[in-house]
PDB file of N, CA and C in Angstrom:
ATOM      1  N   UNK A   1     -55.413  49.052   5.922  1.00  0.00           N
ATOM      2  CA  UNK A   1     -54.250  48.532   5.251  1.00  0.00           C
ATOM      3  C   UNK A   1     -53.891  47.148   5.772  1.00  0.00           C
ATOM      4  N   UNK A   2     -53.970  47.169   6.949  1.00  0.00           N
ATOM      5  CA  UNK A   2     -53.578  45.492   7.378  1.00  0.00           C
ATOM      6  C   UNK A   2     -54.475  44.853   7.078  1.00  0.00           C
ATOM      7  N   UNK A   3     -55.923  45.014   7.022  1.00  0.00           N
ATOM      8  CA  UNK A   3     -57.122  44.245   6.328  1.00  0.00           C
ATOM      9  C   UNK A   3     -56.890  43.043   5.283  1.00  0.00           C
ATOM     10  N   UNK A   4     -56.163  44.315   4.104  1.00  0.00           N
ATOM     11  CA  UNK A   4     -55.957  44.327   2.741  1.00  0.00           C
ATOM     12  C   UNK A   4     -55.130  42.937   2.752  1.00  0.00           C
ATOM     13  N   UNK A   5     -53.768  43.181   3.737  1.00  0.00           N
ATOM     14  CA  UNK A   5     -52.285  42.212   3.626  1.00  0.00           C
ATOM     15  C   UNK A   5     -53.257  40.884   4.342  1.00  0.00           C
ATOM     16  N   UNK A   6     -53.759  41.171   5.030  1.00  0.00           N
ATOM     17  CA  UNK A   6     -54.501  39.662   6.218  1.00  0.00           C
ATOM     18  C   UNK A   6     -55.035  38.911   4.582  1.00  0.00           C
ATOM     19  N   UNK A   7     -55.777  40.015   4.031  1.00  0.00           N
ATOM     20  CA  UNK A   7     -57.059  38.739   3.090  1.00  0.00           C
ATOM     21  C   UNK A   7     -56.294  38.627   1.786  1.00  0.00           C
ATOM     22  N   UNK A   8     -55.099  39.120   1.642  1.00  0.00           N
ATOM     23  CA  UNK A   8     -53.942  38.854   0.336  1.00  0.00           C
ATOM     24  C   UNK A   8     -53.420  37.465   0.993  1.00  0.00           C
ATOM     25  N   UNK A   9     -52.788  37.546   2.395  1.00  0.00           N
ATOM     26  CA  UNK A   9     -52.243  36.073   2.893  1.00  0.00           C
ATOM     27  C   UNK A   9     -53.231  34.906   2.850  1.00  0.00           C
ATOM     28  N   UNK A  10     -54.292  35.413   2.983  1.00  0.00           N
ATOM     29  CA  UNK A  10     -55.218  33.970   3.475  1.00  0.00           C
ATOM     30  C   UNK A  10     -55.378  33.510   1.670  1.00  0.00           C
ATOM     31  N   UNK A  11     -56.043  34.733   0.715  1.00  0.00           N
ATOM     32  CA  UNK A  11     -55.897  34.497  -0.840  1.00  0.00           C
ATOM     33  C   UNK A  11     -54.842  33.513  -1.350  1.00  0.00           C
ATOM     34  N   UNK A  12     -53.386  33.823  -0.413  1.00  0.00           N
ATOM     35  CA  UNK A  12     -52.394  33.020  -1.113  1.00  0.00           C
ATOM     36  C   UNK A  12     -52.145  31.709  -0.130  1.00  0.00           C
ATOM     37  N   UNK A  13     -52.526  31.572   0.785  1.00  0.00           N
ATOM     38  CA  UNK A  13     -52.299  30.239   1.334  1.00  0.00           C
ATOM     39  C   UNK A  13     -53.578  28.978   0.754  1.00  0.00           C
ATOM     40  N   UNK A  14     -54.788  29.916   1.008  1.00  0.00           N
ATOM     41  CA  UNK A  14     -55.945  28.654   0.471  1.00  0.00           C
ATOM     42  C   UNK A  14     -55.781  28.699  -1.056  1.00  0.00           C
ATOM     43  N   UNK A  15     -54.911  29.037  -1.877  1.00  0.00           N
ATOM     44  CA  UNK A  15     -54.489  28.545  -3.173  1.00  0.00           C
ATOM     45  C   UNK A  15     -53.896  27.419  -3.358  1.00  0.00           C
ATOM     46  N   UNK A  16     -53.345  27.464  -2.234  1.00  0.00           N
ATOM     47  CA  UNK A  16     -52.462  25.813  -2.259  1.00  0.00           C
ATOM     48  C   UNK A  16     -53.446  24.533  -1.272  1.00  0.00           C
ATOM     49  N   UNK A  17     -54.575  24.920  -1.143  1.00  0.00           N
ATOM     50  CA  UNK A  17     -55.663  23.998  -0.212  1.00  0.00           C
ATOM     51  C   UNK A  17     -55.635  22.885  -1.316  1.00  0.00           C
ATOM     52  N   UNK A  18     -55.979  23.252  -2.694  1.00  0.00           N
ATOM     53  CA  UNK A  18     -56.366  22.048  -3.412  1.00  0.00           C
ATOM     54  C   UNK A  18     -55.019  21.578  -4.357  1.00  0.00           C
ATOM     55  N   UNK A  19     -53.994  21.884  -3.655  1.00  0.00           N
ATOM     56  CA  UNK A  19     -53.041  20.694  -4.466  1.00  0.00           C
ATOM     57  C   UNK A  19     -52.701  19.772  -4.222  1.00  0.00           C
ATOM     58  N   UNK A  20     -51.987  18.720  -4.939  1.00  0.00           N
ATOM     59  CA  UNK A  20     -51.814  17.757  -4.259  1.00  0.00           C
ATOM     60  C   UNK A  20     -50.220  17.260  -4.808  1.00  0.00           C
ATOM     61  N   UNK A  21     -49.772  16.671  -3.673  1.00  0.00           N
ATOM     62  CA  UNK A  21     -48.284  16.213  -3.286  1.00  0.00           C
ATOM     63  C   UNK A  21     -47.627  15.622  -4.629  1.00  0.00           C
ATOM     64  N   UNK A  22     -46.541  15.891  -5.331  1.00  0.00           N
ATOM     65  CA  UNK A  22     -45.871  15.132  -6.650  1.00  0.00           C
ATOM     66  C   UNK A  22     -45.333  13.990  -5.455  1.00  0.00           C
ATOM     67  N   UNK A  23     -45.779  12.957  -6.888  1.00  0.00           N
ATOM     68  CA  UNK A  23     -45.136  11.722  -6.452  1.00  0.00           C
ATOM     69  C   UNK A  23     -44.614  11.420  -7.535  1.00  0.00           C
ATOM     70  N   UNK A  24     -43.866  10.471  -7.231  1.00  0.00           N
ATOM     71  CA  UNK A  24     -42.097   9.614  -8.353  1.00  0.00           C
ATOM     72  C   UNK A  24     -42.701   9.152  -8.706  1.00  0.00           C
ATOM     73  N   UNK A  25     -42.538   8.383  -9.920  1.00  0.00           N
ATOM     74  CA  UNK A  25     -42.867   7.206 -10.661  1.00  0.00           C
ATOM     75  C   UNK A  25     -42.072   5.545  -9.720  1.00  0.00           C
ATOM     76  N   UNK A  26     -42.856   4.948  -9.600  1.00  0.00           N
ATOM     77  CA  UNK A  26     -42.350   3.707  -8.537  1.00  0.00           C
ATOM     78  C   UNK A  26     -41.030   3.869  -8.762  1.00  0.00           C
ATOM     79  N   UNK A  27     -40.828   3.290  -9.903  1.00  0.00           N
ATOM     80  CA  UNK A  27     -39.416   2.777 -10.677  1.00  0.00           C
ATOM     81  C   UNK A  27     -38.564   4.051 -10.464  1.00  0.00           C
ATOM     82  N   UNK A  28     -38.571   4.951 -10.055  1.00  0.00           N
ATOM     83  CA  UNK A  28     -37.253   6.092 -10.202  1.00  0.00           C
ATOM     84  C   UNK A  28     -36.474   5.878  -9.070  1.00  0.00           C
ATOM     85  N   UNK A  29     -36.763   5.330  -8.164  1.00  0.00           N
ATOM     86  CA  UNK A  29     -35.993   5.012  -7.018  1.00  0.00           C
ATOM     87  C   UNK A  29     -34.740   3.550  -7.718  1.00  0.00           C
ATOM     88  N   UNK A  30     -35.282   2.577  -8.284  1.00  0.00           N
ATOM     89  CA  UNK A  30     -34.698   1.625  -8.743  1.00  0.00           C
ATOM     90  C   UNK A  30     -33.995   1.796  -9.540  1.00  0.00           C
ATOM     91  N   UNK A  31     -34.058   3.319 -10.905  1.00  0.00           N
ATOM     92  CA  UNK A  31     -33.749   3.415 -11.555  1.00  0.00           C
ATOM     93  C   UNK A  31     -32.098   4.242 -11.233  1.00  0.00           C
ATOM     94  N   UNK A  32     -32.686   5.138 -10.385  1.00  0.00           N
ATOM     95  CA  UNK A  32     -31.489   5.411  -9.631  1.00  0.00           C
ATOM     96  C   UNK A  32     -30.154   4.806  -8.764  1.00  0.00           C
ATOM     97  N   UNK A  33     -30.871   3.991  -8.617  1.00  0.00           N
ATOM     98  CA  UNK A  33     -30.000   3.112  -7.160  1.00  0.00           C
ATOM     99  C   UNK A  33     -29.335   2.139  -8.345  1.00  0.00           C
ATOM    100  N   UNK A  34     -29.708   1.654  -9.738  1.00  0.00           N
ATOM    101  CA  UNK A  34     -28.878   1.020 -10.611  1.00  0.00           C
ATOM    102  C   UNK A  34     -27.657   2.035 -11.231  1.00  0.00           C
ATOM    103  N   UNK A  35     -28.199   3.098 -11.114  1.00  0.00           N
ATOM    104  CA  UNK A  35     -26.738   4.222 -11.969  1.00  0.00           C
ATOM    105  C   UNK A  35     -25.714   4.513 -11.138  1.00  0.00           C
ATOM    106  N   UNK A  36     -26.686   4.330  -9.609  1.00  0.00           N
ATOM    107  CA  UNK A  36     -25.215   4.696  -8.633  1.00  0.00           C
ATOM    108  C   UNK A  36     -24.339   3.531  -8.091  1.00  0.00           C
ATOM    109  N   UNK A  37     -24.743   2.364  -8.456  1.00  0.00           N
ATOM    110  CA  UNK A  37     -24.162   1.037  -8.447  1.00  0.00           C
ATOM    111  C   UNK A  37     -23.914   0.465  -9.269  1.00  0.00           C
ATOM    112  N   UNK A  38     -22.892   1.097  -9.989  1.00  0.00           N
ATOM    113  CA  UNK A  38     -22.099  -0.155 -11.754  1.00  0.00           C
ATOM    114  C   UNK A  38     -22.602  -1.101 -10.636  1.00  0.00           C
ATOM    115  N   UNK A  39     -22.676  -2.507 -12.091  1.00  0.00           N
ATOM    116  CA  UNK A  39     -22.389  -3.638 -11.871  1.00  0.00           C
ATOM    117  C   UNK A  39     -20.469  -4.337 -12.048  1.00  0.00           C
ATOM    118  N   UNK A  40     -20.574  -4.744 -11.089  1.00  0.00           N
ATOM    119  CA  UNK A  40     -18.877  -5.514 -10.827  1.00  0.00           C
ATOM    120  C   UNK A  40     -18.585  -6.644 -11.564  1.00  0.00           C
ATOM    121  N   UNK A  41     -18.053  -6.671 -12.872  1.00  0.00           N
ATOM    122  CA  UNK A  41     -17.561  -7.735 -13.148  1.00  0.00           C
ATOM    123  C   UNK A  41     -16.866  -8.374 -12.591  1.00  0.00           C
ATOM    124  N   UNK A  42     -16.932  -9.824 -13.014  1.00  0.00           N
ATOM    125  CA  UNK A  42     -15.867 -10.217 -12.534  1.00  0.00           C
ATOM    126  C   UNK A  42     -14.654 -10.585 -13.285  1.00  0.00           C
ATOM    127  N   UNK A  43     -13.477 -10.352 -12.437  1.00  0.00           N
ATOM    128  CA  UNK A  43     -12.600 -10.652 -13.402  1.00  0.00           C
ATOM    129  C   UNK A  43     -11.470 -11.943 -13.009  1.00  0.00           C
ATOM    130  N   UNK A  44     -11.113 -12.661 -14.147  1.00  0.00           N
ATOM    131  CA  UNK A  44     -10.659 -14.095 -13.898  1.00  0.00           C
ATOM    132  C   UNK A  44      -9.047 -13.964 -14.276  1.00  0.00           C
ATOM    133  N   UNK A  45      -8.334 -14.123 -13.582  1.00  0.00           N
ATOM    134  CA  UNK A  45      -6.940 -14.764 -13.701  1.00  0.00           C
ATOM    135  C   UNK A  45      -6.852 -15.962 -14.173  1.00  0.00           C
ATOM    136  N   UNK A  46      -5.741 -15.949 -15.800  1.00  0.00           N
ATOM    137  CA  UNK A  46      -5.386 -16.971 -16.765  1.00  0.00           C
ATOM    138  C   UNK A  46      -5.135 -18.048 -15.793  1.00  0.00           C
ATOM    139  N   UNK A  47      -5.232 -19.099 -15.641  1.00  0.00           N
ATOM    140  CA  UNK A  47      -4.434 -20.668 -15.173  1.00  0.00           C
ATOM    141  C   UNK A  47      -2.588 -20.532 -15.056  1.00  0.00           C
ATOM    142  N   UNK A  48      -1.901 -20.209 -16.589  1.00  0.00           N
ATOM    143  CA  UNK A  48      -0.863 -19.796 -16.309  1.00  0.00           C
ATOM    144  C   UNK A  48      -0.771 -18.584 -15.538  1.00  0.00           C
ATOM    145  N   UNK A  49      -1.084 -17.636 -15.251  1.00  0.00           N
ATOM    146  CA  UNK A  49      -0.549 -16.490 -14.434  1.00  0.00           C
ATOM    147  C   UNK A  49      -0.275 -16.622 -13.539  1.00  0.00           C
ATOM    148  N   UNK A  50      -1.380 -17.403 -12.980  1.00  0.00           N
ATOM    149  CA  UNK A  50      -1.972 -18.172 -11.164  1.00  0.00           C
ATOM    150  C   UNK A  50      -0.647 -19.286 -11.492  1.00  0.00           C
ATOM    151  N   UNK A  51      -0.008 -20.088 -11.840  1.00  0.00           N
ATOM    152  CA  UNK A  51       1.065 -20.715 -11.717  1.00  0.00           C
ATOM    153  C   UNK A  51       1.921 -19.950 -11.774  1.00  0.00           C
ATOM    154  N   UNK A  52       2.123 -18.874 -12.502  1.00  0.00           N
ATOM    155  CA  UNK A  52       3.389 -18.231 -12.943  1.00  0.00           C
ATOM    156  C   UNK A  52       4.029 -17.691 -11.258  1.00  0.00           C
ATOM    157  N   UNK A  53       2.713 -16.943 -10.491  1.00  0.00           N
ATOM    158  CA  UNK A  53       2.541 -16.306  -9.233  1.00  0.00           C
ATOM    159  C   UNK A  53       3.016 -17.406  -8.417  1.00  0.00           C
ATOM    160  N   UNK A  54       2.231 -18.731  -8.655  1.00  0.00           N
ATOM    161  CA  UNK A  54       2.400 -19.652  -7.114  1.00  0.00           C
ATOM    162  C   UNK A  54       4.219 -19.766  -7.280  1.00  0.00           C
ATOM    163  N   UNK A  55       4.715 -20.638  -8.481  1.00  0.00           N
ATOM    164  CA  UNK A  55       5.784 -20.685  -8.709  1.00  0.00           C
ATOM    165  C   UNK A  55       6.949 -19.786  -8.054  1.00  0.00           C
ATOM    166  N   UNK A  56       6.672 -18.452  -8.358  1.00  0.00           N
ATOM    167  CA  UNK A  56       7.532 -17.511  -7.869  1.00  0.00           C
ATOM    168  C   UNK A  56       7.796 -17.132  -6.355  1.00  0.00           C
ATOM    169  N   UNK A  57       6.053 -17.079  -6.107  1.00  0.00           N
ATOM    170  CA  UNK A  57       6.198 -17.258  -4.682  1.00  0.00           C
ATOM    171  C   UNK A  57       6.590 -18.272  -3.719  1.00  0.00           C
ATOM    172  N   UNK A  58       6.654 -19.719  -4.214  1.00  0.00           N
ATOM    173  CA  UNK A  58       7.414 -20.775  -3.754  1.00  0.00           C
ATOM    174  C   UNK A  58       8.925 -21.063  -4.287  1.00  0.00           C
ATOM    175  N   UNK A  59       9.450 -19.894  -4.904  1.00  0.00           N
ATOM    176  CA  UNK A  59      10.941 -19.783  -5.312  1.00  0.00           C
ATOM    177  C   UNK A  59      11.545 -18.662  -4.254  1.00  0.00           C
ATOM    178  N   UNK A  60      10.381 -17.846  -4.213  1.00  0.00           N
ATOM    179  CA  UNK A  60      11.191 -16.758  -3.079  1.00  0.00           C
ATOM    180  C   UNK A  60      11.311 -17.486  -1.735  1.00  0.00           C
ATOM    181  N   UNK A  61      10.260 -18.071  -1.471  1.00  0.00           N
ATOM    182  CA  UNK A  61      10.363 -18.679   0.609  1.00  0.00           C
ATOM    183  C   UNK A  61      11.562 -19.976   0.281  1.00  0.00           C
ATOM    184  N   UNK A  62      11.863 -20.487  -0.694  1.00  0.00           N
ATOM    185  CA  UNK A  62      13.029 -21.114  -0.703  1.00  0.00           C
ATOM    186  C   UNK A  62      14.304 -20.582  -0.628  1.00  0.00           C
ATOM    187  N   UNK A  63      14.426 -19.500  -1.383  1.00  0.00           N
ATOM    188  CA  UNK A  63      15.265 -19.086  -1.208  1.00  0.00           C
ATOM    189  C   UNK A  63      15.841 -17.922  -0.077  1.00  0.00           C
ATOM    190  N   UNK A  64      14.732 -17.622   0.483  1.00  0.00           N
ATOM    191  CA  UNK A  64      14.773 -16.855   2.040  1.00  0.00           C
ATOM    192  C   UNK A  64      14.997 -18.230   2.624  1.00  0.00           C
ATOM    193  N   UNK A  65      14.576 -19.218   2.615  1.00  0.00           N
ATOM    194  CA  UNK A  65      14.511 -20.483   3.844  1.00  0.00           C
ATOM    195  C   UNK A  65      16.085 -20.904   3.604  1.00  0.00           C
ATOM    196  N   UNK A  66      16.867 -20.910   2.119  1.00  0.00           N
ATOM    197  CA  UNK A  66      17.960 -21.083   2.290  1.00  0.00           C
ATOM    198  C   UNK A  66      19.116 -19.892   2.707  1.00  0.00           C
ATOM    199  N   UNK A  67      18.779 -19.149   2.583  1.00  0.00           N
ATOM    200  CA  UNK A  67      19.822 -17.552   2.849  1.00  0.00           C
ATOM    201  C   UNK A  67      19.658 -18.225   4.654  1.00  0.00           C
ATOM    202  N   UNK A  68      18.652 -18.185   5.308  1.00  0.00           N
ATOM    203  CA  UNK A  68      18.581 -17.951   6.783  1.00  0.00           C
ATOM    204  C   UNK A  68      19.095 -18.824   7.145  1.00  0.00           C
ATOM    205  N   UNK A  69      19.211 -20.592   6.495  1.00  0.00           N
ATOM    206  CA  UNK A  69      20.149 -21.726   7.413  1.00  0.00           C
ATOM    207  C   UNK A  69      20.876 -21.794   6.922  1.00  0.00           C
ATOM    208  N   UNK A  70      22.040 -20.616   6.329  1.00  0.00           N
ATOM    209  CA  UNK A  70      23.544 -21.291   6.109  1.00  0.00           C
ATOM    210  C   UNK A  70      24.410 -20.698   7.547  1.00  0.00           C
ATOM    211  N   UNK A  71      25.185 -21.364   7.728  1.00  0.00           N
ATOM    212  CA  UNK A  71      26.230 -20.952   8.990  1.00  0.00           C
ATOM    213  C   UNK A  71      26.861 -19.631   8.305  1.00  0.00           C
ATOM    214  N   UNK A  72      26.734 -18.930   9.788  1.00  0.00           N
ATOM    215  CA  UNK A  72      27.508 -17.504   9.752  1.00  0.00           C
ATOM    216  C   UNK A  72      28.680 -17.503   9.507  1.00  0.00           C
ATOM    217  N   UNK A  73      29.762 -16.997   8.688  1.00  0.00           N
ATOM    218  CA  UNK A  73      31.330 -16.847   8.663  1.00  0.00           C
ATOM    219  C   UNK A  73      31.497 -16.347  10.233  1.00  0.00           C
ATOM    220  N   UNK A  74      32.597 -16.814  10.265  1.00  0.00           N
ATOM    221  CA  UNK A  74      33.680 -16.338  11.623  1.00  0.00           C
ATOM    222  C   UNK A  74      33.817 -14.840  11.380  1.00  0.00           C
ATOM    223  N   UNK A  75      33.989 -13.720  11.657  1.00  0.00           N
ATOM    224  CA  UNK A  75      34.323 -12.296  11.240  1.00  0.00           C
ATOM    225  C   UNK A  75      36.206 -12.739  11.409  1.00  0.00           C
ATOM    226  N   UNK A  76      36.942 -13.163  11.847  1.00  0.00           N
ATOM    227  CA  UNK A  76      38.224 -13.317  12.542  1.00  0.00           C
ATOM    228  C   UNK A  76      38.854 -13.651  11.682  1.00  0.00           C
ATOM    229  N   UNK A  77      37.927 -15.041  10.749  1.00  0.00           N
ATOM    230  CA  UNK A  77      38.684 -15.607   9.553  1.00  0.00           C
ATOM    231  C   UNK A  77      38.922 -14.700   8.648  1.00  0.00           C
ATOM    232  N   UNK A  78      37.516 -13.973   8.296  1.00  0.00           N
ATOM    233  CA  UNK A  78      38.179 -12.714   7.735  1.00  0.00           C
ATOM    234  C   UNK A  78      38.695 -11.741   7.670  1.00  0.00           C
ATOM    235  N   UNK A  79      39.028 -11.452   9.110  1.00  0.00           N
ATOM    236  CA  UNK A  79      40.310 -10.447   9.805  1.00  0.00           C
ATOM    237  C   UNK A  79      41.532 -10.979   9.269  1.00  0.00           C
ATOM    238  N   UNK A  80      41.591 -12.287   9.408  1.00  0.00           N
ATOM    239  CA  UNK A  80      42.732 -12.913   9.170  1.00  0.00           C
ATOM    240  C   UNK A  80      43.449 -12.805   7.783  1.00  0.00           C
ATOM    241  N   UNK A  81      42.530 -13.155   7.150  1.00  0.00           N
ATOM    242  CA  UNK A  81      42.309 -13.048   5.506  1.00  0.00           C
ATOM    243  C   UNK A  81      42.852 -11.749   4.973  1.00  0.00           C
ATOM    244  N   UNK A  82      42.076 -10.783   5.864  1.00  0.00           N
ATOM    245  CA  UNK A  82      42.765  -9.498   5.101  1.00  0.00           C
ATOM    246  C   UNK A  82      43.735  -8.589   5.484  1.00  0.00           C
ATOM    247  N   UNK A  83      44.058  -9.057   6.945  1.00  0.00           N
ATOM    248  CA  UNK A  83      45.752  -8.981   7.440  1.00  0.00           C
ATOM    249  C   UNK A  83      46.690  -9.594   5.792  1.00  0.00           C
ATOM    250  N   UNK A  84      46.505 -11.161   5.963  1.00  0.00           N
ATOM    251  CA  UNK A  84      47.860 -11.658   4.971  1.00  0.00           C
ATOM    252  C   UNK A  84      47.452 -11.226   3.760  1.00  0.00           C
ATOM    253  N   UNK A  85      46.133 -10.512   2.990  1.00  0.00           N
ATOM    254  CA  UNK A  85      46.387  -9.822   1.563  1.00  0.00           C
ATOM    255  C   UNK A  85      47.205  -8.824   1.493  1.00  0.00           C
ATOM    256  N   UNK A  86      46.950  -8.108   2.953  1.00  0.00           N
ATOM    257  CA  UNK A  86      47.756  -6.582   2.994  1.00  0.00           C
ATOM    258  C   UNK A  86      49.163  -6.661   3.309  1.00  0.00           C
ATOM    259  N   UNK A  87      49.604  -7.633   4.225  1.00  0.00           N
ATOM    260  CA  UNK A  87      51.150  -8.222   4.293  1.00  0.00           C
ATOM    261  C   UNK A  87      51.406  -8.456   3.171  1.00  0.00           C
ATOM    262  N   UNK A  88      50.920  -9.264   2.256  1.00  0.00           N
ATOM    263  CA  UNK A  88      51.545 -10.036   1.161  1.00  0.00           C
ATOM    264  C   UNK A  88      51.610  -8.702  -0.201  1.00  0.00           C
ATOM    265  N   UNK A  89      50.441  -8.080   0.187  1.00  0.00           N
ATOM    266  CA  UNK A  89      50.957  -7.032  -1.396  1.00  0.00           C
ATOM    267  C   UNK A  89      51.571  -5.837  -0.776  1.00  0.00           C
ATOM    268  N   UNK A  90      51.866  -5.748   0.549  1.00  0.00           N
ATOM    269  CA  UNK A  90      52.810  -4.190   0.904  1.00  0.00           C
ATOM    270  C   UNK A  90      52.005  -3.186   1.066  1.00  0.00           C
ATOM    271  N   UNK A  91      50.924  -3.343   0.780  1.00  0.00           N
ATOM    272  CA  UNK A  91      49.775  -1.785   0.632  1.00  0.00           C
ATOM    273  C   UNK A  91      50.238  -1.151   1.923  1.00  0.00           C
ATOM    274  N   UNK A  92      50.433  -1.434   2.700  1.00  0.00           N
ATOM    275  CA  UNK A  92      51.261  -0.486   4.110  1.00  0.00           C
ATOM    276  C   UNK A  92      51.669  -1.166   5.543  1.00  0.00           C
ATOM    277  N   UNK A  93      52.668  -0.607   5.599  1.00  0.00           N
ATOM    278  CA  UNK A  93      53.088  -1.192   7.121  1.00  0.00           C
ATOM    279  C   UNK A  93      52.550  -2.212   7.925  1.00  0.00           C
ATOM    280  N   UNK A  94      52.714  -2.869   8.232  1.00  0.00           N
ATOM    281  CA  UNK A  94      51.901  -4.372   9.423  1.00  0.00           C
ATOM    282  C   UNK A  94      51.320  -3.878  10.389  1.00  0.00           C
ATOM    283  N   UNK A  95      52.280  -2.794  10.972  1.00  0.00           N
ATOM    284  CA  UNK A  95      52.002  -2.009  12.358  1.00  0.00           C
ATOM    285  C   UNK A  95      50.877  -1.233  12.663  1.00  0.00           C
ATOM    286  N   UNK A  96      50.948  -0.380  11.136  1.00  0.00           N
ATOM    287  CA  UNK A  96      50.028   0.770  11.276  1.00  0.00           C
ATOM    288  C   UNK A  96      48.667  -0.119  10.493  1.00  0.00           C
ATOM    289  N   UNK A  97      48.070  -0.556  11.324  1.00  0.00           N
ATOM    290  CA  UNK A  97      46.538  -0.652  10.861  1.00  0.00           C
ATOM    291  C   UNK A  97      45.755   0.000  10.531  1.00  0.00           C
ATOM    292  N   UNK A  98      45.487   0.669   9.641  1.00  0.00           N
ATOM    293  CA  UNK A  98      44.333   1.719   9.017  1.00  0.00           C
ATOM    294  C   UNK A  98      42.950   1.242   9.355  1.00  0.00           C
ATOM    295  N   UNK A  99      42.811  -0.016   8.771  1.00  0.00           N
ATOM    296  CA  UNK A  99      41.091  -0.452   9.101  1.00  0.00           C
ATOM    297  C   UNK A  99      40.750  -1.086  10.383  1.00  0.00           C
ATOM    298  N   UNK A 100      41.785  -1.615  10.959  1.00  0.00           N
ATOM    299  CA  UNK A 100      41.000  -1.707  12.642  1.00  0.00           C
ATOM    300  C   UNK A 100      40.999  -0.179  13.178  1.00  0.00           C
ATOM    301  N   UNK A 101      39.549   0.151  13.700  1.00  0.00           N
ATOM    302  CA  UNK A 101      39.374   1.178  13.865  1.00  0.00           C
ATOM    303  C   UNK A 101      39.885   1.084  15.582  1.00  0.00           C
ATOM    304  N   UNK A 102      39.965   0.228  16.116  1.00  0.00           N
ATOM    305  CA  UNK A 102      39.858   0.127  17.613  1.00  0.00           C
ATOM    306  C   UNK A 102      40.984  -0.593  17.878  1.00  0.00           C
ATOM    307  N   UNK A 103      42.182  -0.524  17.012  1.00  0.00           N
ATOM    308  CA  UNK A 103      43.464  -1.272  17.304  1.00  0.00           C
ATOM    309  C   UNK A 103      44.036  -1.005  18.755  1.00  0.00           C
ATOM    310  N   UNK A 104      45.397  -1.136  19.080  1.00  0.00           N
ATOM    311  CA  UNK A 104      46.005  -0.585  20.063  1.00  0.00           C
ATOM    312  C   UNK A 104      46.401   1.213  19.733  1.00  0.00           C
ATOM    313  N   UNK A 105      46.815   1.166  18.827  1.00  0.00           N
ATOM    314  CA  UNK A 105      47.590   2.577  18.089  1.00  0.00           C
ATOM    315  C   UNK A 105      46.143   3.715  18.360  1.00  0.00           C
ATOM    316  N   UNK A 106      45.091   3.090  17.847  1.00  0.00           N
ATOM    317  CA  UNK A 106      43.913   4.405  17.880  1.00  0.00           C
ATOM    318  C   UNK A 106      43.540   4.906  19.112  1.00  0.00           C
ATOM    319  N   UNK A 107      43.619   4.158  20.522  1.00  0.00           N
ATOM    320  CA  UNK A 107      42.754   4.724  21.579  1.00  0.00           C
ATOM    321  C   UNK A 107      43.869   4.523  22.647  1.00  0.00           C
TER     322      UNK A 107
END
């Protein structure tokens, strides 16, 4: 019985003695490597757009460059300011300060 299986294996291995190896067609490698790589157009921005962009972006750093050099208000002047609105229309007492949080009266 093992005879039998030995000269069935050797039957089925020297079957494959005379084949020979598949090979690609040259081109399938090239053909491939083009499907997995679109080609990249390119794409062009109008003349106006590219101005429309520079424009805007040289309207914004102006106007950040002007917000950052104007002089700071005093905070005091406007302490001041909204002491005499609240004296002048009565909305409440002089004494009792509601919005200074850190008056004399609170702590």
């Amino acid at each position: 019985m093992d005879q039998e299986k030995e000269t069935w294996i050797n039957n089925v291995l020297g079957s494959l003695a005379n084949t020979h190896r598949a090979e690609p067609s040259p081109f399938l490698f090239a053909k491939i490597r083009n499907r997995l790589i679109p080609e990249q157009q390119t794409v062009y921005v109008s003349a106006k757009t590219a101005w429309t962009i520079s424009a805007s972006f040289a309207l914004l750093v102006l106007l950040n460059w002007q917000v950052l050099n104007q002089p700071a208000t005093s905070s005091t002047h406007q302490a001041d300011e909204l002491t005499t609105v609240v004296s002048g229309m009565q909305l409440y007492p002089t004494t009792n300060q509601l919005y200074d949080v850190w008056s004399e009266q609170n702590y």
